[in-house]
Protein backbone atom coordinates (compact mmCIF):
# COMPACT_ATOMS: atom_id res chain seq x y z
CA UNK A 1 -41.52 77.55 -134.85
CA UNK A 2 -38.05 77.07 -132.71
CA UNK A 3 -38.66 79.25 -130.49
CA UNK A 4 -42.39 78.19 -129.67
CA UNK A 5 -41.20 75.10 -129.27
CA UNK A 6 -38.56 76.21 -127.02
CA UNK A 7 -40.35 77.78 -125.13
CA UNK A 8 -42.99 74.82 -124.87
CA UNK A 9 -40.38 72.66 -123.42
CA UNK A 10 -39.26 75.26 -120.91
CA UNK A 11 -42.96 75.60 -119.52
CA UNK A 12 -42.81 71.53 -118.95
CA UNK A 13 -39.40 71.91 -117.71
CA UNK A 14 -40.66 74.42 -115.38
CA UNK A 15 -43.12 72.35 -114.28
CA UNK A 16 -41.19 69.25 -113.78
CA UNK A 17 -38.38 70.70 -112.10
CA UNK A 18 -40.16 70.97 -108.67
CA UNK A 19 -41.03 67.60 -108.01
CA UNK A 20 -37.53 66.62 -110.20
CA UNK A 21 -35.70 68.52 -107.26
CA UNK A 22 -37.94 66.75 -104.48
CA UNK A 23 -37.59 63.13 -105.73
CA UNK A 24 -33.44 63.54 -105.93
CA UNK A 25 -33.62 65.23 -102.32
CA UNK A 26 -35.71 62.54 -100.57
CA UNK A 27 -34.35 58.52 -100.06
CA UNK A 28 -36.04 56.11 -102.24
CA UNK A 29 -37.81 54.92 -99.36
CA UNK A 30 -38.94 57.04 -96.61
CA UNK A 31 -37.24 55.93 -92.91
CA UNK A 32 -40.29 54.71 -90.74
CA UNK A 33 -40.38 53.43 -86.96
CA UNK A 34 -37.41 53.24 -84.95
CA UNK A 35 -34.60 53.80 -88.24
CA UNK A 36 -36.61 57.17 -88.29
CA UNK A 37 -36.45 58.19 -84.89
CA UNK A 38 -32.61 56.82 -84.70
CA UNK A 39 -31.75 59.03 -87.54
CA UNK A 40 -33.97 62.37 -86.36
CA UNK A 41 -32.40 62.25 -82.76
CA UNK A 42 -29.35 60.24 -83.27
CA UNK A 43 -29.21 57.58 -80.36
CA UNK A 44 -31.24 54.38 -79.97
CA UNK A 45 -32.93 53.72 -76.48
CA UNK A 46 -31.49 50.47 -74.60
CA UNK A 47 -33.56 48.27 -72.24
CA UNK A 48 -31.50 46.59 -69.71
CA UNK A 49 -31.54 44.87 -66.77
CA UNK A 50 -29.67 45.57 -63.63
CA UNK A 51 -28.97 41.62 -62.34
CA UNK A 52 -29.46 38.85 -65.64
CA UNK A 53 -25.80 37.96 -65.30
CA UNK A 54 -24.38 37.36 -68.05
CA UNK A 55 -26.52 38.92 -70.41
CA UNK A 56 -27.58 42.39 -68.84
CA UNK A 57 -26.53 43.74 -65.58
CA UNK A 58 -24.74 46.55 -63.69
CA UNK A 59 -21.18 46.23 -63.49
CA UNK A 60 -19.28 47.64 -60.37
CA UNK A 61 -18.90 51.17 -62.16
CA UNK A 62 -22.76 50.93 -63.21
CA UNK A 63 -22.45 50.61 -66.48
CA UNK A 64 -24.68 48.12 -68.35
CA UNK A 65 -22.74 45.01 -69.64
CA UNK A 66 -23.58 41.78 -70.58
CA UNK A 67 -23.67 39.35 -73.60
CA UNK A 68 -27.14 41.11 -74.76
CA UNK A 69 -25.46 44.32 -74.08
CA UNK A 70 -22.57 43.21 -76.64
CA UNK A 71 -25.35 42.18 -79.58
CA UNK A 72 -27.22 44.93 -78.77
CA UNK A 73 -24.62 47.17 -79.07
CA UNK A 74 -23.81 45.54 -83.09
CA UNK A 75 -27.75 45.66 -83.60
CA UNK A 76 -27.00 49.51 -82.94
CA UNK A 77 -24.27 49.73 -85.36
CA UNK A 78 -26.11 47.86 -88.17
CA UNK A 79 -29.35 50.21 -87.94
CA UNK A 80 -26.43 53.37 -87.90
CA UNK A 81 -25.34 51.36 -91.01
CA UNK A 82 -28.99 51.76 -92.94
CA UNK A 83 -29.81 55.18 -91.52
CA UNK A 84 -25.85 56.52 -92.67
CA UNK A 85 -25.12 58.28 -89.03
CA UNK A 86 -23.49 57.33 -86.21
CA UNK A 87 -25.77 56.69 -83.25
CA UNK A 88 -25.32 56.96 -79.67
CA UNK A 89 -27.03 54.61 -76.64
CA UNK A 90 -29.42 55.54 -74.30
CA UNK A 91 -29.31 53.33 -71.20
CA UNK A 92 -32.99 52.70 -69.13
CA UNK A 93 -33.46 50.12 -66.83
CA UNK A 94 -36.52 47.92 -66.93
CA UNK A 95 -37.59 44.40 -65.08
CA UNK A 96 -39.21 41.62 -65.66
CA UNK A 97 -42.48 42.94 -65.01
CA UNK A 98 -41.71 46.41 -66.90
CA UNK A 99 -40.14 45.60 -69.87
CA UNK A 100 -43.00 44.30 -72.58
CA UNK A 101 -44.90 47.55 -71.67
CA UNK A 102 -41.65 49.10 -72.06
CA UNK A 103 -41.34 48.07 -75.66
CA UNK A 104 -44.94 48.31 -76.25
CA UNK A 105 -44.86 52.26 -75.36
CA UNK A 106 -42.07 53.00 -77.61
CA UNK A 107 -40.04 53.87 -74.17
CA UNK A 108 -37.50 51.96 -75.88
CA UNK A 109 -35.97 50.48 -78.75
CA UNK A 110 -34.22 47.30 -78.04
CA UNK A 111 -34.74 45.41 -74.78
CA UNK A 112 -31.64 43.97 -74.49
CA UNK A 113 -32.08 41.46 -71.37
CA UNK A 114 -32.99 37.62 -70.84
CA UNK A 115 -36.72 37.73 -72.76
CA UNK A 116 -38.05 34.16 -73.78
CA UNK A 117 -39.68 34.59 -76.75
CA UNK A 118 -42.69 32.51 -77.22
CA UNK A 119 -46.45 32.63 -78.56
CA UNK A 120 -47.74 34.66 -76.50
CA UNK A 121 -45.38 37.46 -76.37
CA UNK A 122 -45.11 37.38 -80.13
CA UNK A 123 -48.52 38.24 -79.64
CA UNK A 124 -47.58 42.16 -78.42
CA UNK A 125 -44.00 42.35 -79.78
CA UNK A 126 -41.48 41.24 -82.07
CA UNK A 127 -37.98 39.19 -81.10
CA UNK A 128 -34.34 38.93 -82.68
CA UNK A 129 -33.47 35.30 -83.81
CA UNK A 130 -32.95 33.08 -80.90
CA UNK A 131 -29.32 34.16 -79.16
CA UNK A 132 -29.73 32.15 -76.10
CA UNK A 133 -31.80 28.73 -75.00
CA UNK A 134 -32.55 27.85 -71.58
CA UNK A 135 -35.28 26.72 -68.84
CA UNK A 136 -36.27 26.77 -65.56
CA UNK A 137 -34.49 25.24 -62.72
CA UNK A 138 -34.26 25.06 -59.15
CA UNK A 139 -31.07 26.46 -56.88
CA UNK A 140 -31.87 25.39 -53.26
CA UNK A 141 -29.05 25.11 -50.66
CA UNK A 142 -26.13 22.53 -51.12
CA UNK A 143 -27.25 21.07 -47.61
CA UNK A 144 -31.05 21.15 -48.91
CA UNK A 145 -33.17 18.23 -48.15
CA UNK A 146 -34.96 19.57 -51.43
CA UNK A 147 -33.57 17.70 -54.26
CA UNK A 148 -36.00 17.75 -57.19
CA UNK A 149 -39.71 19.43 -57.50
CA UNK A 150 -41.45 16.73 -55.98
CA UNK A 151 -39.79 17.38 -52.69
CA UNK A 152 -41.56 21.59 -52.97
CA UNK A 153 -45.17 20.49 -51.73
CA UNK A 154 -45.90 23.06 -49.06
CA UNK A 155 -42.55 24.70 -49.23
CA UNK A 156 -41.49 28.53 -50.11
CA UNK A 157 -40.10 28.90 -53.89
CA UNK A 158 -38.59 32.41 -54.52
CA UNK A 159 -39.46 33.48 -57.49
CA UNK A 160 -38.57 37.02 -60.02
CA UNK A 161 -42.20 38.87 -60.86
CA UNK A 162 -43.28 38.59 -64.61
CA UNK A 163 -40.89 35.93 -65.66
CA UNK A 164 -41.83 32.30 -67.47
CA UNK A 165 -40.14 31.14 -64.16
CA UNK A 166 -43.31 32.26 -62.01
CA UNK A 167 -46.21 30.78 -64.38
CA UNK A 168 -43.72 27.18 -64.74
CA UNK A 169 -44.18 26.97 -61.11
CA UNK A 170 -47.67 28.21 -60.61
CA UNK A 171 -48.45 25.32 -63.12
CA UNK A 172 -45.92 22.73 -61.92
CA UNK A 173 -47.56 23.08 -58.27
CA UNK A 174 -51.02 22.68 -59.91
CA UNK A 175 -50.44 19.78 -62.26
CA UNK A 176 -49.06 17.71 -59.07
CA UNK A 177 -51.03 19.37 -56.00
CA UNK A 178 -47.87 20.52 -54.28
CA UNK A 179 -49.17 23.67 -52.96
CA UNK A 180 -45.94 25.05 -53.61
CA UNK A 181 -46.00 28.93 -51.59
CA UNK A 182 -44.77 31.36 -54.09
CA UNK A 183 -42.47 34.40 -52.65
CA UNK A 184 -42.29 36.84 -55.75
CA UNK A 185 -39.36 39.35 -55.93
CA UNK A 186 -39.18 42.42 -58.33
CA UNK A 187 -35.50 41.49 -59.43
CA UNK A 188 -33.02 38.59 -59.66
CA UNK A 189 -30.86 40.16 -57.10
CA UNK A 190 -33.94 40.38 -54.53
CA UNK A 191 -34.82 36.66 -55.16
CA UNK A 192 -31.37 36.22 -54.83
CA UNK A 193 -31.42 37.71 -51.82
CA UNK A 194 -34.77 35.60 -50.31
CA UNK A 195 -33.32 32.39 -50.75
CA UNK A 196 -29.54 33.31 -48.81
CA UNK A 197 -31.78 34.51 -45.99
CA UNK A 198 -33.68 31.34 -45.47
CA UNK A 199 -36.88 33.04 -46.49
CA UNK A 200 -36.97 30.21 -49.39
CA UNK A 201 -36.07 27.20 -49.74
CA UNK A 202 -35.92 26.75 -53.82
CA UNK A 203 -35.25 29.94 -56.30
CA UNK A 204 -36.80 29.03 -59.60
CA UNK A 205 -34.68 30.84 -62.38
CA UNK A 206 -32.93 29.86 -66.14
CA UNK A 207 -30.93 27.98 -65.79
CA UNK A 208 -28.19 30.33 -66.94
CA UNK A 209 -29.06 33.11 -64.88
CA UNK A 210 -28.88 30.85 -62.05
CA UNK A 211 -25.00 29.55 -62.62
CA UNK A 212 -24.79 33.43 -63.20
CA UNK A 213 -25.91 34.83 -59.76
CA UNK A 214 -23.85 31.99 -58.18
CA UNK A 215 -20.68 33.03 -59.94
CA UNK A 216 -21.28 36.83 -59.64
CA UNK A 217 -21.24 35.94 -55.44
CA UNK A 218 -18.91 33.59 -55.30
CA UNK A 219 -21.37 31.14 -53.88
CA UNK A 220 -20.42 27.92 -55.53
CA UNK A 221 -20.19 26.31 -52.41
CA UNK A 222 -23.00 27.20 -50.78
CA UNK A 223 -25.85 27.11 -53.49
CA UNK A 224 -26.65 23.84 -56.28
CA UNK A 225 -28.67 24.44 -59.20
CA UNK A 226 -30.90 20.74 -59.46
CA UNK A 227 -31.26 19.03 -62.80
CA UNK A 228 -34.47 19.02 -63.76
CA UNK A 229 -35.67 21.52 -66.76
CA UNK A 230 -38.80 22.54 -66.06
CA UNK A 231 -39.61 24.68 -68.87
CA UNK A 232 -38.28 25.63 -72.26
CA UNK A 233 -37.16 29.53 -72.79
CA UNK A 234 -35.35 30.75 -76.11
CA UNK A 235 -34.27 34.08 -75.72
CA UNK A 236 -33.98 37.41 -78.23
CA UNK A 237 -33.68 40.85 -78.02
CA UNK A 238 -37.48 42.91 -78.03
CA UNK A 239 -38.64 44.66 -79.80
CA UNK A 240 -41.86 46.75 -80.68
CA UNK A 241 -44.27 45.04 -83.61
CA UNK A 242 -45.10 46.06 -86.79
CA UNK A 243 -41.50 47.99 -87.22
CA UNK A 244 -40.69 45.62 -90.48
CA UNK A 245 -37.49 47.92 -92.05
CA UNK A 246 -36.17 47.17 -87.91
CA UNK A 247 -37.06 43.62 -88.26
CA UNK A 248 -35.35 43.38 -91.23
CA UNK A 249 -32.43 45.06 -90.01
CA UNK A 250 -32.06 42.77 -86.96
CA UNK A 251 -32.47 39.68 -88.90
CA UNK A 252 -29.76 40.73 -91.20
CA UNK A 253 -27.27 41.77 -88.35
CA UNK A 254 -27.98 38.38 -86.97
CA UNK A 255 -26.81 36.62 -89.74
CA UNK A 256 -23.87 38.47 -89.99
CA UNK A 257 -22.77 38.30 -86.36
CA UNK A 258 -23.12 34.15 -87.10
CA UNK A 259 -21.46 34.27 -90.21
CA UNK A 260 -18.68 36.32 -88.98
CA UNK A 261 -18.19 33.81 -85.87
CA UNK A 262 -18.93 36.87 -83.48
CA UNK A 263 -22.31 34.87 -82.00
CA UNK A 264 -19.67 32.33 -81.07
CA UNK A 265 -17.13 34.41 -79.75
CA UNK A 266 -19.51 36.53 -77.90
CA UNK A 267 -20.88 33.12 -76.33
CA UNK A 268 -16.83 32.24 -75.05
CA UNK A 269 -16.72 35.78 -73.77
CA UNK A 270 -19.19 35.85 -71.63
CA UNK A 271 -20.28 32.09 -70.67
CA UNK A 272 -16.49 30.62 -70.53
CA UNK A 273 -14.28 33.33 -69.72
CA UNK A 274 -14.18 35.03 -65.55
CA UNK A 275 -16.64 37.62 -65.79
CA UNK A 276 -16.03 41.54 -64.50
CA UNK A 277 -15.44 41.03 -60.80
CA UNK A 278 -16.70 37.71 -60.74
CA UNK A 279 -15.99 33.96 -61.28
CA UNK A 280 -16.88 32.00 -64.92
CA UNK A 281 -19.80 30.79 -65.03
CA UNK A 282 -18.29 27.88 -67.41
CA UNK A 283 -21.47 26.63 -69.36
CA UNK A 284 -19.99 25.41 -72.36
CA UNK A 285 -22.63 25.95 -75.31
CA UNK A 286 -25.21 23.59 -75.90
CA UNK A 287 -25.69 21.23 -79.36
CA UNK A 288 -28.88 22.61 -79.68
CA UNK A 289 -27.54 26.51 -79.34
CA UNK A 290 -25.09 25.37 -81.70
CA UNK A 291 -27.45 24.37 -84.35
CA UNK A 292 -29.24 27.61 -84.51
CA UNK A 293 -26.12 30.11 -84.64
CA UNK A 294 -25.21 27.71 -87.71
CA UNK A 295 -28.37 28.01 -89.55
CA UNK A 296 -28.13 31.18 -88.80
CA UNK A 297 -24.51 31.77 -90.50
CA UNK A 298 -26.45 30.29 -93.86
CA UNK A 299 -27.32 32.42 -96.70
CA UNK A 300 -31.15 33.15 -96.71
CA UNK A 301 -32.24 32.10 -99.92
């Protein structure tokens, strides 16, 4: 009888011991997305841009730098964190015009530039938590007889190809029949570039990137940036949709960056201190960017 029953529980040990073996060799929950493919090849695929000072641009040894660069570069460390490997970077450059279908393809990873999130993006791909807000504005010429957007009608605005800059204006010149003439560059540097020549007269940018490009050139006596705001543009890092264990990953690295104080660090490095080769830009951070890194430092419930 003890040894039929012995025997009986070998078989079902047997049996068991297969898929016993499998369970305790697998994780709990199978990787998925890009913690899978960061894991399998061991490097995460960076989006960057070659002239958002200060958040992603080419420094004078071409290397990508930048304050998007610097979260990006923790957002990297966190998903090394959940997938237990270190993981290396893989630098490609995209623009303004390249970059969602960038994401979109799975070309890359993280698109770690100066990307407004709103609706309609949100639509095709995912963001980070807000790390940045800004708007368009205007840089014309200190001597410029152009001193808001009611003195553009029939004049030449520069502006960079698939940003909110270029629709702003496209709809600012409808609403109040300036028949504003739109030059469109491929890159901040070209647009740059248009308005020193005389080609423009206004470059319609953020805000931000604007005081960056002026600092980066040492141009703050020849260029102005006017007051106005003339649209609203919260940035975050891309990324592609439907990737929830990323999403989650990213949200959780973002509240740990704000906890930790390294948002606001992160902010003095790059927005109040002289940049690589360059002057400060000296924007000191604003109430309502304030807010959002301090809800963000909160525990989620």
């Amino acid at each position: 009888m003890i040894t039929r029953s012995l025997a009986a529980l070998a078989l079902v040990w047997l049996a068991l011991a297969p898929g016993q073996a499998l369970a305790q060799s697998e994780p709990a929950t199978a990787l998925t997305g890009v913690l899978k493919s960061a894991r399998d090849s061991g490097f995460v695929t960076i989006g960057y841009r070659e002239s958002s000072i200060p958040f992603s641009y080419l420094s004078a040894g071409k290397e990508p730098v930048g304050y998007s660069i610097e979260i990006c570069r923790a957002l990297v460390e966190a998903i090394g964190r959940e997938v237990d490997r270190d993981l290396g970077l893989k630098f490609v450059p995209v623009t303004s015009e390249t970059r969602i279908e960038a994401v979109v393809a799975g070309k890359i990873d993280l698109e770690c530039g100066s990307t407004t999130s709103n609706i309609e993006r949100q639509k095709v791909v995912s963001f980070s938590p807000t790390m940045f807000v800004s708007g368009t504005k205007l840089m014309v010429k200190v001597n410029s007889p152009v001193r808001s957007y009611r003195d553009l009608k029939d004049k030449t605005v520069v502006v960079t190809a698939g940003t909110t800059n270029e629709k702003a204006m496209r709809d600012l010149s409808e609403k109040f029949k300036l028949d504003i003439k739109l030059l469109v560059a491929p890159e901040h540097g070209q647009s740059f570039a248009e308005i020193v020549s005389g080609k423009a007269e206004a470059f319609a940018l953020d805000d931000v990137l604007l005081y960056g490009l002026i600092a980066q050139n040492k141009a703050k006596n020849a260029f102005t940036v006017l007051g106005d705001f003339l649209s609203y543009d919260p940035y975050g890092i891309m990324f592609r949709k439907g990737d929830a264990p990323l999403a989650k990953v990213v949200a959780e690295a973002f509240h740990q960056l704000a906890e930790d104080g390294d948002l606001d660090r992160l902010y003095k490095r790059w927005f109040l201190q002289r940049l690589p080769g360059g002057d400060s830009i000296d924007l000191p951070m604003s109430p309502q960017l304030n807010t959002i890194f301090r809800s963000l430092a909160l525990k989620p419930e």
